[in-house]
Protein backbone atom coordinates (compact mmCIF):
# COMPACT_ATOMS: atom_id res chain seq x y z
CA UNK A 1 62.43 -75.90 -108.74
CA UNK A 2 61.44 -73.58 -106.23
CA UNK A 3 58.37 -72.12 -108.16
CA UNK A 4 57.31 -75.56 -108.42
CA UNK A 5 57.76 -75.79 -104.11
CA UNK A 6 55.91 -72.71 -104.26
CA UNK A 7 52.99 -74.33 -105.63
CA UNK A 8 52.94 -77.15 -104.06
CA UNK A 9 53.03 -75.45 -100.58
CA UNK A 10 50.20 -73.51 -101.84
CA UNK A 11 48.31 -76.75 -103.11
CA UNK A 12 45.33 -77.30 -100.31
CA UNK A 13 46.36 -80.74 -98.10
CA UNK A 14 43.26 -83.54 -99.09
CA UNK A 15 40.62 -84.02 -96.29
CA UNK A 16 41.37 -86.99 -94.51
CA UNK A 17 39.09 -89.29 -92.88
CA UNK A 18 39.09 -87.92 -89.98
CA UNK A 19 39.32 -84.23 -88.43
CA UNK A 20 42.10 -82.93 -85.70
CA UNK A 21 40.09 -84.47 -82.95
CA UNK A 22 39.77 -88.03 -84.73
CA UNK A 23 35.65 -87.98 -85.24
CA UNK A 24 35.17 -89.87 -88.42
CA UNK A 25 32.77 -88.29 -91.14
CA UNK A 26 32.36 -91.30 -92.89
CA UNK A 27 30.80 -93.35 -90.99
CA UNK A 28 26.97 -94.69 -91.72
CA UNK A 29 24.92 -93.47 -88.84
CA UNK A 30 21.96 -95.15 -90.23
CA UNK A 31 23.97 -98.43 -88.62
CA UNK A 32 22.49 -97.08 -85.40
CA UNK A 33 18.76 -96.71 -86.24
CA UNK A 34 16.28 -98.83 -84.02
CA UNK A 35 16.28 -102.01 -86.15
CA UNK A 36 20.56 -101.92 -85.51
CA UNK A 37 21.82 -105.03 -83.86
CA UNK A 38 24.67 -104.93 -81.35
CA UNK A 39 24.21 -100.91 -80.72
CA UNK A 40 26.19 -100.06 -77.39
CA UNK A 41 28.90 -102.56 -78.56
CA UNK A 42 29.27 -100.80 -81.89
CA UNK A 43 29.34 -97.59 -80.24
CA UNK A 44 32.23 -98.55 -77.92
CA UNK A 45 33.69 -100.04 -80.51
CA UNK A 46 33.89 -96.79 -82.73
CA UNK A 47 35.11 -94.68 -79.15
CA UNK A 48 37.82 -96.81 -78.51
CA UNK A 49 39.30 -96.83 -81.99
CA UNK A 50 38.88 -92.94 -82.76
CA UNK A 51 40.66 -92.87 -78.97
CA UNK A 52 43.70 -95.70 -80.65
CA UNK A 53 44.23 -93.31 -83.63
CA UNK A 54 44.02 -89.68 -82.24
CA UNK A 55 47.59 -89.61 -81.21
CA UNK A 56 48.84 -90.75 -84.81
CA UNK A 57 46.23 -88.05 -86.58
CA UNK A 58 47.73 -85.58 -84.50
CA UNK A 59 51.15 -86.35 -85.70
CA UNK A 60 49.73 -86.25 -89.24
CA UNK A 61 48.56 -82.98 -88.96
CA UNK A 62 51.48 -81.33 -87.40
CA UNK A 63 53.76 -82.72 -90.24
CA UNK A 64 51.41 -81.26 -92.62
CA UNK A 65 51.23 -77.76 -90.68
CA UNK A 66 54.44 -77.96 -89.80
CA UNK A 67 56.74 -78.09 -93.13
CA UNK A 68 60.43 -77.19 -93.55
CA UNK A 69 61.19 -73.52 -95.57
CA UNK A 70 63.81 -71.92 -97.16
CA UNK A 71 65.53 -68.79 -95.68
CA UNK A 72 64.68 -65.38 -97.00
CA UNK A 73 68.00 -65.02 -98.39
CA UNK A 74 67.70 -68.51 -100.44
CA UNK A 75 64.89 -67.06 -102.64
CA UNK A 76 64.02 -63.73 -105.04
CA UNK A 77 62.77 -60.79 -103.69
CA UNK A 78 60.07 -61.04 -105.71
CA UNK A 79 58.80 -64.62 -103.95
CA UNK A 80 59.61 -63.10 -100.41
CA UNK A 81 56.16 -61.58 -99.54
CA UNK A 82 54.74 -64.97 -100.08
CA UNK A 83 57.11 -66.78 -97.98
CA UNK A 84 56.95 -64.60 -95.44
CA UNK A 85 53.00 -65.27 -95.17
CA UNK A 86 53.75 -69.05 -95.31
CA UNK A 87 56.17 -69.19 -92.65
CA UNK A 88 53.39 -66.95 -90.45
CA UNK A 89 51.12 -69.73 -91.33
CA UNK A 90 53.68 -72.82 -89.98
CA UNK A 91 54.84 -70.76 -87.12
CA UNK A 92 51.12 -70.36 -85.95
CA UNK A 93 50.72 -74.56 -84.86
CA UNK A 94 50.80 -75.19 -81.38
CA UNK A 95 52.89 -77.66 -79.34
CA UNK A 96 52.60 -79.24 -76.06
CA UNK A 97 55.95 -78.43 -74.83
CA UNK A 98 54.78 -80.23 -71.32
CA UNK A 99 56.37 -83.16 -73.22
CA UNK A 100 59.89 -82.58 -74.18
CA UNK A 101 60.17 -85.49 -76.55
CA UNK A 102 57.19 -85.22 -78.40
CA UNK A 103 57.41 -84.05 -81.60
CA UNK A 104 60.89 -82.67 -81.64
CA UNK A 105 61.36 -82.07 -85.03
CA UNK A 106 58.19 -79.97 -85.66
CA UNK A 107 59.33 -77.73 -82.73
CA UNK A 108 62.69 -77.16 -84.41
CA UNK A 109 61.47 -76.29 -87.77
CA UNK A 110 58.77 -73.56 -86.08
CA UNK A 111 61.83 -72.40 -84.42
CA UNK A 112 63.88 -71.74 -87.20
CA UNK A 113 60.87 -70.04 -88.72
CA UNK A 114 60.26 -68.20 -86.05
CA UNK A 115 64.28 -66.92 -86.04
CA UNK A 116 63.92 -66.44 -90.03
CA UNK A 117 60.63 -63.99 -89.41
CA UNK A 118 62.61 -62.25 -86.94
CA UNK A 119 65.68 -61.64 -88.41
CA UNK A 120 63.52 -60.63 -91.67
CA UNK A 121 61.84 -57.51 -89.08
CA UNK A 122 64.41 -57.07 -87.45
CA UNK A 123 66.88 -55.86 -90.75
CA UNK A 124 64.24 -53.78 -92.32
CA UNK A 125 62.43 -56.54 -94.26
CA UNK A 126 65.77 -57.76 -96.04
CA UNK A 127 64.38 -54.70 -98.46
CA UNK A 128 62.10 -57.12 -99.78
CA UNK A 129 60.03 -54.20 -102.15
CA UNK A 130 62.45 -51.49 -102.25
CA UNK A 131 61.77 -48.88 -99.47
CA UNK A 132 62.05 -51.81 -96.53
CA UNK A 133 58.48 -52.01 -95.47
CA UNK A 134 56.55 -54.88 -94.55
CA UNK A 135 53.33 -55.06 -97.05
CA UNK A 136 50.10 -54.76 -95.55
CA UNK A 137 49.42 -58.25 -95.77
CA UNK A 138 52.78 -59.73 -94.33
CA UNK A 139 51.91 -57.25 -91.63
CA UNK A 140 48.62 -58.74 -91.32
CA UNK A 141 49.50 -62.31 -91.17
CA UNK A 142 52.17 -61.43 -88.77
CA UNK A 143 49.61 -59.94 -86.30
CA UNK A 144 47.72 -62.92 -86.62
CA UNK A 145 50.51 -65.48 -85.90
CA UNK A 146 51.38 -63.75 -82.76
CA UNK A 147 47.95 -63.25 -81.91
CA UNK A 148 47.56 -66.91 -81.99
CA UNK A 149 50.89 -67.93 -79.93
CA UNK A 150 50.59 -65.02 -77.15
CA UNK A 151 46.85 -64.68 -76.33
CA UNK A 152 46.46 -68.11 -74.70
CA UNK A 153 44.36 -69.66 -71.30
CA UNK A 154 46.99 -68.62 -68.79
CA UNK A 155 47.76 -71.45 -66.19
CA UNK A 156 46.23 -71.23 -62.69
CA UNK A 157 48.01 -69.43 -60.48
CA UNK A 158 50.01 -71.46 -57.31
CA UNK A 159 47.52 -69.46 -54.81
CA UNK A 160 44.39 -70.89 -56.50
CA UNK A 161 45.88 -74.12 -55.37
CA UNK A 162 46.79 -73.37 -52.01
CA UNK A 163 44.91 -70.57 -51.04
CA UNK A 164 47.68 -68.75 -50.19
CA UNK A 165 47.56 -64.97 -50.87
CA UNK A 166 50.22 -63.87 -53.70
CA UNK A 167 52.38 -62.01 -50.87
CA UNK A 168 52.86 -65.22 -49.78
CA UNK A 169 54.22 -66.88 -52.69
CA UNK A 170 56.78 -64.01 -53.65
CA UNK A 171 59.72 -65.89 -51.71
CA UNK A 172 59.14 -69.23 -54.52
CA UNK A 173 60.77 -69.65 -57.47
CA UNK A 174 58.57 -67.86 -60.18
CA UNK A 175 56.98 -69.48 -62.47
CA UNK A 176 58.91 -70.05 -65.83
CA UNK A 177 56.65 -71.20 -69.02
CA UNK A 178 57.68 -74.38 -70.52
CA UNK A 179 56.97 -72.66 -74.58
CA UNK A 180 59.28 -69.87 -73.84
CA UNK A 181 61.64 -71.00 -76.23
CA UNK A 182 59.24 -70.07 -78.91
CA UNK A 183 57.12 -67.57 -77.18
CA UNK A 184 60.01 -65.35 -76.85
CA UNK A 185 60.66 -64.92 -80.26
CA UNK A 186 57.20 -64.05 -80.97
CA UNK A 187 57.52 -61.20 -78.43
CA UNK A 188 60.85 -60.22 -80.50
CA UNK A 189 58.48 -60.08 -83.56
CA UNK A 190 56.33 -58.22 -82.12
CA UNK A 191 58.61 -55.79 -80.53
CA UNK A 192 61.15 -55.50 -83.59
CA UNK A 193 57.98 -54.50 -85.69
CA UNK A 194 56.58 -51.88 -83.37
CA UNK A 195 59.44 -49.75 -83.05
CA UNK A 196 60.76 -50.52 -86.27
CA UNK A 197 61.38 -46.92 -88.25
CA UNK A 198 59.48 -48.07 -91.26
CA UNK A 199 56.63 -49.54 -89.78
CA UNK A 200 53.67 -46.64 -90.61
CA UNK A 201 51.22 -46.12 -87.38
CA UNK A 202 48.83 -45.01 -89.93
CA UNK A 203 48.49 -48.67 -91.71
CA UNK A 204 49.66 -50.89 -88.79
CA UNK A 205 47.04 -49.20 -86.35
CA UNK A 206 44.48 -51.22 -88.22
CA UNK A 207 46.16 -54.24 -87.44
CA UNK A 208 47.25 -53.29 -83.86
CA UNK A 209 43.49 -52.57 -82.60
CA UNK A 210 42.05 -51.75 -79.95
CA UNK A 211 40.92 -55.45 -79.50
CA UNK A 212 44.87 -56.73 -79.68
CA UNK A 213 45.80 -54.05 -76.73
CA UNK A 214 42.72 -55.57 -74.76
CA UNK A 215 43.93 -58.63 -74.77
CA UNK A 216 48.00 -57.86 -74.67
CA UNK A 217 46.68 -56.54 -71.94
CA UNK A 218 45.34 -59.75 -70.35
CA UNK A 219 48.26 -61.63 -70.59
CA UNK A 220 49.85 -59.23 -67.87
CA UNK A 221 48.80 -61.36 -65.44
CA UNK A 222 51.15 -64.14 -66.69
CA UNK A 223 52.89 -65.44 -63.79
CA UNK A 224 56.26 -65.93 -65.93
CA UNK A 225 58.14 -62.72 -64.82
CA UNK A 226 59.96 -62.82 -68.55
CA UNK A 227 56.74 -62.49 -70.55
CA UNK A 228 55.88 -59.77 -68.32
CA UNK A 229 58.74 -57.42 -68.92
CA UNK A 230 58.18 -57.94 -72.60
CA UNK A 231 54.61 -57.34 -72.70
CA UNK A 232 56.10 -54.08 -70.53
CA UNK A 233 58.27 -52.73 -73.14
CA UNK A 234 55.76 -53.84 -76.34
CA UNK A 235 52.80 -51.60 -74.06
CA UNK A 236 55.07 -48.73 -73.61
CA UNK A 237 56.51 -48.52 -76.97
CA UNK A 238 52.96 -49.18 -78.66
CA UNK A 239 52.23 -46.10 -76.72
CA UNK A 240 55.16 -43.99 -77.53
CA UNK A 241 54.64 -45.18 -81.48
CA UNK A 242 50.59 -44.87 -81.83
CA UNK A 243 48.79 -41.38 -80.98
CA UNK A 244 45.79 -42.32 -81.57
CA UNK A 245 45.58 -45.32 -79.11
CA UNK A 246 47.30 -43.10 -75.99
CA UNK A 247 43.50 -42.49 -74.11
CA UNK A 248 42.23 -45.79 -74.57
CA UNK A 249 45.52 -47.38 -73.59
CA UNK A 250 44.97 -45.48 -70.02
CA UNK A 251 41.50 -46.12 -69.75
CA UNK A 252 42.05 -49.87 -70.20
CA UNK A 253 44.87 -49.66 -68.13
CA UNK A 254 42.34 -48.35 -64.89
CA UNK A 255 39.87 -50.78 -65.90
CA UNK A 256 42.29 -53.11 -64.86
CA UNK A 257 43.12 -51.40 -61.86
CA UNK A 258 39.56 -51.23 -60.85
CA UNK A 259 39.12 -55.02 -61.18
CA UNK A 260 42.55 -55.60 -59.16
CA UNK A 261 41.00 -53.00 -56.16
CA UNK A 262 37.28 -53.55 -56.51
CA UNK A 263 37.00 -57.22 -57.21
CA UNK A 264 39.99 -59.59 -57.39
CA UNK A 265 42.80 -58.00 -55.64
CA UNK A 266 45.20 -60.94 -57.67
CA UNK A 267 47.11 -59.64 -60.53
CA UNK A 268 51.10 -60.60 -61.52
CA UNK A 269 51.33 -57.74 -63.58
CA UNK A 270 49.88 -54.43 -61.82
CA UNK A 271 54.09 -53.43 -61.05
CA UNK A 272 54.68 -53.32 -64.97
CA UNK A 273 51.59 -51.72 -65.20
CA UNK A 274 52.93 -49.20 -63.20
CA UNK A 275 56.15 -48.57 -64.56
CA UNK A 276 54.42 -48.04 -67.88
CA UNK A 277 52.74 -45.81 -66.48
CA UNK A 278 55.16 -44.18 -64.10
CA UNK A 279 56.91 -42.87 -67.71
CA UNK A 280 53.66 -42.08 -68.78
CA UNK A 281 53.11 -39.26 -65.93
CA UNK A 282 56.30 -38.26 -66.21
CA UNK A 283 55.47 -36.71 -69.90
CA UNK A 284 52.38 -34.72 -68.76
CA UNK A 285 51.90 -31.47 -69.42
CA UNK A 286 51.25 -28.85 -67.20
CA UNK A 287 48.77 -27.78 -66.15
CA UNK A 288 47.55 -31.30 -65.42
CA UNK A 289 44.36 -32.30 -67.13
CA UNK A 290 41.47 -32.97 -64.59
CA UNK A 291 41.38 -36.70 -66.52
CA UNK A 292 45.03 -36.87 -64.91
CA UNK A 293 43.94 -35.21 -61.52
CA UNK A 294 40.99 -38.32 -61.57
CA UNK A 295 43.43 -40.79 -62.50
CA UNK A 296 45.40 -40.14 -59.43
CA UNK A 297 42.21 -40.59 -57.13
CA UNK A 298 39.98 -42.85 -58.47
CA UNK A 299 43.08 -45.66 -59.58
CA UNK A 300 46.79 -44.58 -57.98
CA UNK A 301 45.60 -43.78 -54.17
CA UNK A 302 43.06 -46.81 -54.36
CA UNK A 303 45.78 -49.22 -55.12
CA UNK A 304 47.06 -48.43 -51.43
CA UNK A 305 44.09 -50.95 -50.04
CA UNK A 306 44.82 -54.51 -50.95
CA UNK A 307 46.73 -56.75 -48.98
CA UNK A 308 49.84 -57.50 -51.98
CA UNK A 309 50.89 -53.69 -52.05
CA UNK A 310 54.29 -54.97 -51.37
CA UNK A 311 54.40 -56.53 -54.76
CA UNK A 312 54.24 -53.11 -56.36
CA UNK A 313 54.51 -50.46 -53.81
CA UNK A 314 57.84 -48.76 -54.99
CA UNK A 315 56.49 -48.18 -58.97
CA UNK A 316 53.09 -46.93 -56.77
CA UNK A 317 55.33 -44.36 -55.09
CA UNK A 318 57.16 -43.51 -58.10
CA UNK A 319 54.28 -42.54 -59.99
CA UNK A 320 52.36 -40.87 -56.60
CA UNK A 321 55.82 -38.52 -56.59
CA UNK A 322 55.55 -37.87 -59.61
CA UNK A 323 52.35 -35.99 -59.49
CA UNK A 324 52.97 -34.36 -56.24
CA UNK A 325 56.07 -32.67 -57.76
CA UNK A 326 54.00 -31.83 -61.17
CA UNK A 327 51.66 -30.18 -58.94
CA UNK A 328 52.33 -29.27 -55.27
CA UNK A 329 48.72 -28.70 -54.70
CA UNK A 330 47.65 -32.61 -54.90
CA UNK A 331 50.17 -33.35 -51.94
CA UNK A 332 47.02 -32.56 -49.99
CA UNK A 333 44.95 -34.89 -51.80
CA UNK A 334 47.83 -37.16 -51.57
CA UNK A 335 48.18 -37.54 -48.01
CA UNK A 336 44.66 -37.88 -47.18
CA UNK A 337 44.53 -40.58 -49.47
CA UNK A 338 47.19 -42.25 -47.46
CA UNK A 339 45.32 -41.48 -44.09
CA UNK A 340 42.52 -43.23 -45.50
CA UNK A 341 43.46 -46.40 -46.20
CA UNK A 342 46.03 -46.27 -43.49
CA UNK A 343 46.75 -50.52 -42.17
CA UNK A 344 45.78 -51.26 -38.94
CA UNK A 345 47.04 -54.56 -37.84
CA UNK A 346 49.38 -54.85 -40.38
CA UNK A 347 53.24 -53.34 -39.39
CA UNK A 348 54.31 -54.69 -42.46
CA UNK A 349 52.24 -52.72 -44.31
CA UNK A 350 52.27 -49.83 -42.27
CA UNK A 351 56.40 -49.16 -42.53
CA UNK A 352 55.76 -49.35 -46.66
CA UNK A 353 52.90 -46.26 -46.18
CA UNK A 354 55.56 -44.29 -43.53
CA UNK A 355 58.39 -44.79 -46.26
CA UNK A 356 55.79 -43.40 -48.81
CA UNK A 357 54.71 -40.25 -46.59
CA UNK A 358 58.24 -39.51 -46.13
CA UNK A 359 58.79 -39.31 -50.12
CA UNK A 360 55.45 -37.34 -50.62
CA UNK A 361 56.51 -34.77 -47.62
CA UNK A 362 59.90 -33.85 -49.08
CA UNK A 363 58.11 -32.57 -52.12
CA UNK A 364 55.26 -31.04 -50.36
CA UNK A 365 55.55 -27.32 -49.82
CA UNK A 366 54.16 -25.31 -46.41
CA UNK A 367 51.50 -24.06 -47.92
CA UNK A 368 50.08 -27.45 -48.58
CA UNK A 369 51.35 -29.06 -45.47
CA UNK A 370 49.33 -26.90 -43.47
CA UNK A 371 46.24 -28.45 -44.49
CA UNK A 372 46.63 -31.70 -43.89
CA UNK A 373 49.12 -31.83 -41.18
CA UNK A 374 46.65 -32.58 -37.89
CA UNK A 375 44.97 -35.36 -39.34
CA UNK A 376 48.38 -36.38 -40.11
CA UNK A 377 50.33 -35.89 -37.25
CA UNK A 378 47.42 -37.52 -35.04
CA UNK A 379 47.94 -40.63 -37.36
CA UNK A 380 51.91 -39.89 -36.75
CA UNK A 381 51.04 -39.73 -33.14
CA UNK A 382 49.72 -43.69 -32.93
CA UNK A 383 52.09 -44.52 -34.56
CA UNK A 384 54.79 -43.69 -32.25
CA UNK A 385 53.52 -45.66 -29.64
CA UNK A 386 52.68 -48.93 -31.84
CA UNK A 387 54.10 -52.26 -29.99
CA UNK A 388 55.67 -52.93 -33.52
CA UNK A 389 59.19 -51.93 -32.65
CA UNK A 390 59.79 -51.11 -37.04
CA UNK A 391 57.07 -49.11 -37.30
CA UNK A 392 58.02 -46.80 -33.87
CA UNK A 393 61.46 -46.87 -35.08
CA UNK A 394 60.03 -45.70 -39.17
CA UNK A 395 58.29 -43.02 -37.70
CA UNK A 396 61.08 -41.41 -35.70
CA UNK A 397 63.14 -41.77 -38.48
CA UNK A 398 61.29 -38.77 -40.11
CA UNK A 399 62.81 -36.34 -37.98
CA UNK A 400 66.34 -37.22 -39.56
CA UNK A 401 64.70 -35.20 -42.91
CA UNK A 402 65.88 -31.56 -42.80
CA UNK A 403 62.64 -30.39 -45.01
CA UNK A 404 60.58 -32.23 -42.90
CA UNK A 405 62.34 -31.22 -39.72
CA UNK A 406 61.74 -27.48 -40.98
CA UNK A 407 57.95 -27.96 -41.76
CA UNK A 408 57.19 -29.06 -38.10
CA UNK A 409 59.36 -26.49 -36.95
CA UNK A 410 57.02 -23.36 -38.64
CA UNK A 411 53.88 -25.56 -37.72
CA UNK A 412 55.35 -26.37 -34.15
CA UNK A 413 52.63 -24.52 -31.96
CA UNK A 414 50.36 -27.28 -33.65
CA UNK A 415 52.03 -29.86 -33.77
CA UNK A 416 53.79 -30.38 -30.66
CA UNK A 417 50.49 -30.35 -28.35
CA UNK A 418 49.47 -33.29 -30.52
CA UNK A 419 52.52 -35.27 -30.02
CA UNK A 420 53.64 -34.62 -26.72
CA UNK A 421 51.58 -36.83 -25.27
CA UNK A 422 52.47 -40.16 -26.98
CA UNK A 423 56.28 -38.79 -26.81
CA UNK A 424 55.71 -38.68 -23.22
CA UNK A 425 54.50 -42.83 -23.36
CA UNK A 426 57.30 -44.02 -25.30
CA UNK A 427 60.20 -42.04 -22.67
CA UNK A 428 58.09 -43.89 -20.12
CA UNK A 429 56.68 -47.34 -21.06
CA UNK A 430 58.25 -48.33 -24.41
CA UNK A 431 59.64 -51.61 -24.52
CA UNK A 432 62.47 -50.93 -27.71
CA UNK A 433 65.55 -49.51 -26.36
CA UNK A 434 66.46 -48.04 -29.86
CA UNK A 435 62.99 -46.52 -29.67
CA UNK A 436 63.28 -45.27 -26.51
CA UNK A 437 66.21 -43.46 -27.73
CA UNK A 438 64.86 -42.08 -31.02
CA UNK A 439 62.43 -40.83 -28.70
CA UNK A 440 64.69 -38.62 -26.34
CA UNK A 441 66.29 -37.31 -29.03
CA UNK A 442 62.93 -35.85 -30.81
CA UNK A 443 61.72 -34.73 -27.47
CA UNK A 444 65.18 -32.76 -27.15
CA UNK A 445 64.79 -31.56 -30.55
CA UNK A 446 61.63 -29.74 -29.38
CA UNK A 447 62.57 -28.53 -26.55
CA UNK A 448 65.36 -26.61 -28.10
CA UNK A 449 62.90 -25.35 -30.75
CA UNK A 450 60.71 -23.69 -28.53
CA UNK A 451 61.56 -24.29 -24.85
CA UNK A 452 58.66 -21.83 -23.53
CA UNK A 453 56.15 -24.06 -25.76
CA UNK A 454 57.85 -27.26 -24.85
CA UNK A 455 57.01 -26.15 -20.87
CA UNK A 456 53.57 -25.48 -21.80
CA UNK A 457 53.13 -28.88 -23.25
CA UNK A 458 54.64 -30.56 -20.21
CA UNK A 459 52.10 -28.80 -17.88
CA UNK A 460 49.78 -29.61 -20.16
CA UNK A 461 50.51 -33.22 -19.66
CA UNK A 462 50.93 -33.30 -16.01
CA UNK A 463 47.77 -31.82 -15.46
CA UNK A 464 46.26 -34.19 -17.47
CA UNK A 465 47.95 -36.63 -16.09
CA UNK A 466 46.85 -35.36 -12.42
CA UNK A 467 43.07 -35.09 -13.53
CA UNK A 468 43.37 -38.94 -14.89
CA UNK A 469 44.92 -40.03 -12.00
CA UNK A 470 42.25 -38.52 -9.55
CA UNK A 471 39.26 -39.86 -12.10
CA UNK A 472 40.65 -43.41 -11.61
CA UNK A 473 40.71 -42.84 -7.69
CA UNK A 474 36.96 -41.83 -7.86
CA UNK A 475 36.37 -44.59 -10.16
CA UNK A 476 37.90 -46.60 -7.43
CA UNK A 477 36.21 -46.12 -4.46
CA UNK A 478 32.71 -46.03 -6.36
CA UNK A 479 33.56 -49.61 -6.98
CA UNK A 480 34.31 -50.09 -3.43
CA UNK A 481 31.07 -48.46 -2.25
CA UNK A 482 28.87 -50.55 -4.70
CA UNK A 483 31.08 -53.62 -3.34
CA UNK A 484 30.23 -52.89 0.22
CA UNK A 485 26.63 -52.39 -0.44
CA UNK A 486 26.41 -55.84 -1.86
CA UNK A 487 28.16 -57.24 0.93
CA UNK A 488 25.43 -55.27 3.41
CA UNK A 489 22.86 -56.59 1.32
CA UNK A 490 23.85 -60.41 1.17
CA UNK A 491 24.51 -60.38 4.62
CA UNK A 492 20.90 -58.91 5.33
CA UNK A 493 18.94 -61.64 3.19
CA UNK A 494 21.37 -64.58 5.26
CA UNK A 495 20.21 -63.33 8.57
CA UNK A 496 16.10 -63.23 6.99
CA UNK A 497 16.46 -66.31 6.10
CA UNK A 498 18.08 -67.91 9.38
């Protein structure tokens, strides 16, 4: 009984009238030639009734596509690679799950299928030929069904509506796809057969290409946060599993970097990226190889620029640490990156980069901190006296760090001429009462460092302080000269003219 379903499943469905999209192939078109009566009528005529019976064809076909199987465990061993292809075949029809009544039963019987093919994976292939290996073309047609449920049209995003920016829509619920219930299971598949033990890189590398991690890499920018940490792990462990595909995974992943940066600066995926990533870096050998070193510039520091950085700024810093503390000379590089693309009018932004510089200057040795710390203490510097209370109050907060604390204190001579002065504003003009204290405390700090330097400074600054206050006098009564010889003037020309 079952060899004879066998056959008839395999038995090629007759061509009916009509294809998917309800165009009929039988009709006469000569009916329409120039000595046709009654043209535009008959045309409508023929629209409006392929329009009546689409819906019903479409039911049609999905009963045909869609057929009921037995389990893996209901039939021989022998008939199991064949079933296995078959139930690939039904679970690779797509629904409209916008519609949660339509079509019911076909939905249910692709899920079952879907849990069968999993389950099959998942327990070594129910030891279908003896060693528990999936044949090369079950493996095949297993690639293809989830080829055909996961790389989709992803929906527009909610900013492409609104115009909003995505840091703006990271407070709203996230977006949950309405074919999860069988997408999930297809990234189960999928996963279960990537990091099963007896799936052979060598065979299933042919099947997972480099055009399948192209596109798995597309759907990163799914806005469904679920599909997202799936497509993470299935990345990762692809990966971890295939050799051969490690440098062109990387490359592809700062492609998509570069787009992100250089061009779109919207992606829903570029944290996940990161964490893949982030575990990436931390396997690198040392010495780091200079593709590494130009990894770091060209893609990591880069990401620093667009506006969304909040969306993935702590896997940015995780992997940024992680190649400081591989490599103590790139703090350099590191911090100059930072400097660079340093926010302006955004306090927001600017706390995330102090937090950042914080984590990179713990692991940053003297050596290295002496060549890049006037540029940064300058930027250090403005930012003690920004109106942003958050971002005076961040700043300060660095001298709570005993490493830190101990790198300004052997660079002091240096770096206390370049902050004095905007130490000196805060104590005097700074509307934050918790900065204000912050402040006194750091300036104490100093002072008991080096009290003969700290009196140097302050001399410094009053003399300064004298020599502005005596430029703005002069400035003054220039004014006041060029005022009176108007007034002279005007009063001249009046008497003239009387």
């Amino acid at each position: 009984m079952l060899n004879k379903f066998m056959k008839l499943g395999q038995r090629k469905p007759s061509k009916p009238d009509t294809d998917v999209y309800g165009s009929n192939d039988a009709v006469n078109h000569s009916s329409y030639g120039p000595g046709a009566s009654g043209c535009d009528n008959l045309e409508k005529s023929q629209h409006n009734l392929e329009q009546t019976q689409r819906p019903q064809q479409l039911v049609v076909q999905a009963a045909v596509a869609v057929e009921a199987l037995p389990m893996f465990r209901d039939v021989s061993v022998s008939e199991r690679e064949h079933l296995f292809n078959r139930k690939c075949e039904v679970c690779c029809y797509q629904f409209d799950f916008s519609d949660t009544l339509e079509m019911v039963k076909e939905k249910e019987i692709k899920r079952a299928n879907l849990v069968d093919v999993l389950n099959y994976v998942q327990s070594g292939c129910g030891n279908g030929n003896g060693n528990g290996k999936l044949s090369e073309s079950n493996q095949e047609e297993m690639i293809r069904m989830v080829s055909v449920n996961v790389f989709r049209c992803l929906p527009p995003s909610c900013h492409e509506h609104t115009g909003s920016e995505n840091s703006e829509t990271e407070e709203e619920e996230p977006y949950l796809d309405p074919s999860w219930s069988h997408l999930q299971f297809v990234y189960e598949i999928l996963l279960r057969y990537v990091v099963s033990s007896v799936t052979d890189a060598k065979v299933a590398k042919r099947f997972v290409d480099h055009s399948f991690i192209l596109k798995l890499l597309d759907m990163f920018d799914s806005e469904d946060p679920r599909e997202r940490e799936y497509l993470k792990t299935i990345l990762h462990r692809i990966y971890g599993k295939f050799m051969v595909h490690r440098p062109f995974i990387r490359k592809a992943i700062n492609n998509v970097f570069y787009r992100f940066i250089y061009e779109t600066q919207r992606h829903n995926g570029i944290g996940e990226l990161l964490e893949i990533l982030g575990s990436i870096i931390n396997g690198f050998a040392l010495p780091l190889k200079e593709e590494h070193k130009l990894f770091l510039i060209r893609a990591l520091i880069p990401l620093h620029k667009p506006k969304s950085i909040a969306a993935y700024h702590q896997q940015l810093c995780y992997c940024i640490i992680q190649f400081v503390e591989k490599d103590n000379k790139l703090a350099d590089t590191v911090v100059r990156g930072l400097l660079k693309y340093w926010p302006i009018t955004n306090c927001q932004k600017e706390t995330l980069f102090l937090a950042e510089l914080e984590e990179v200057l713990e692991a940053t040795k003297p050596v290295e901190f002496q060549r890049c710390m006037v540029p940064l203490f300058r930027q250090i510097a403005r930012c003690l006296n920004s109106p942003h209370f958050q971002t005076a109050e961040r700043v300060l907060f660095l001298w709570n760090n005993e490493h830190i604390v101990s790198l300004i204190a052997q660079n002091r001579n240096v770096i206390l001429p370049l902050l004095f002065e905007a130490l000196e504003n805060n104590i005097q003009s700074h509307w934050n009462q918790a900065v204000h204290g912050l402040t006194v405390n750091v300036r104490k700090m100093f002072q008991e460092m080096d009290a003969k330097l700290f009196e140097d400074c302050r001399k410094q600054y009053a003399e300064k302080q004298a020599h502005a206050d005596e430029t703005a006098k002069q400035r003054k009564l220039t004014w006041q000269k060029l005022v009176d010889v108007a007034a002279g003037a005007g009063a001249g020309a009046a008497h003239q003219i009387r």
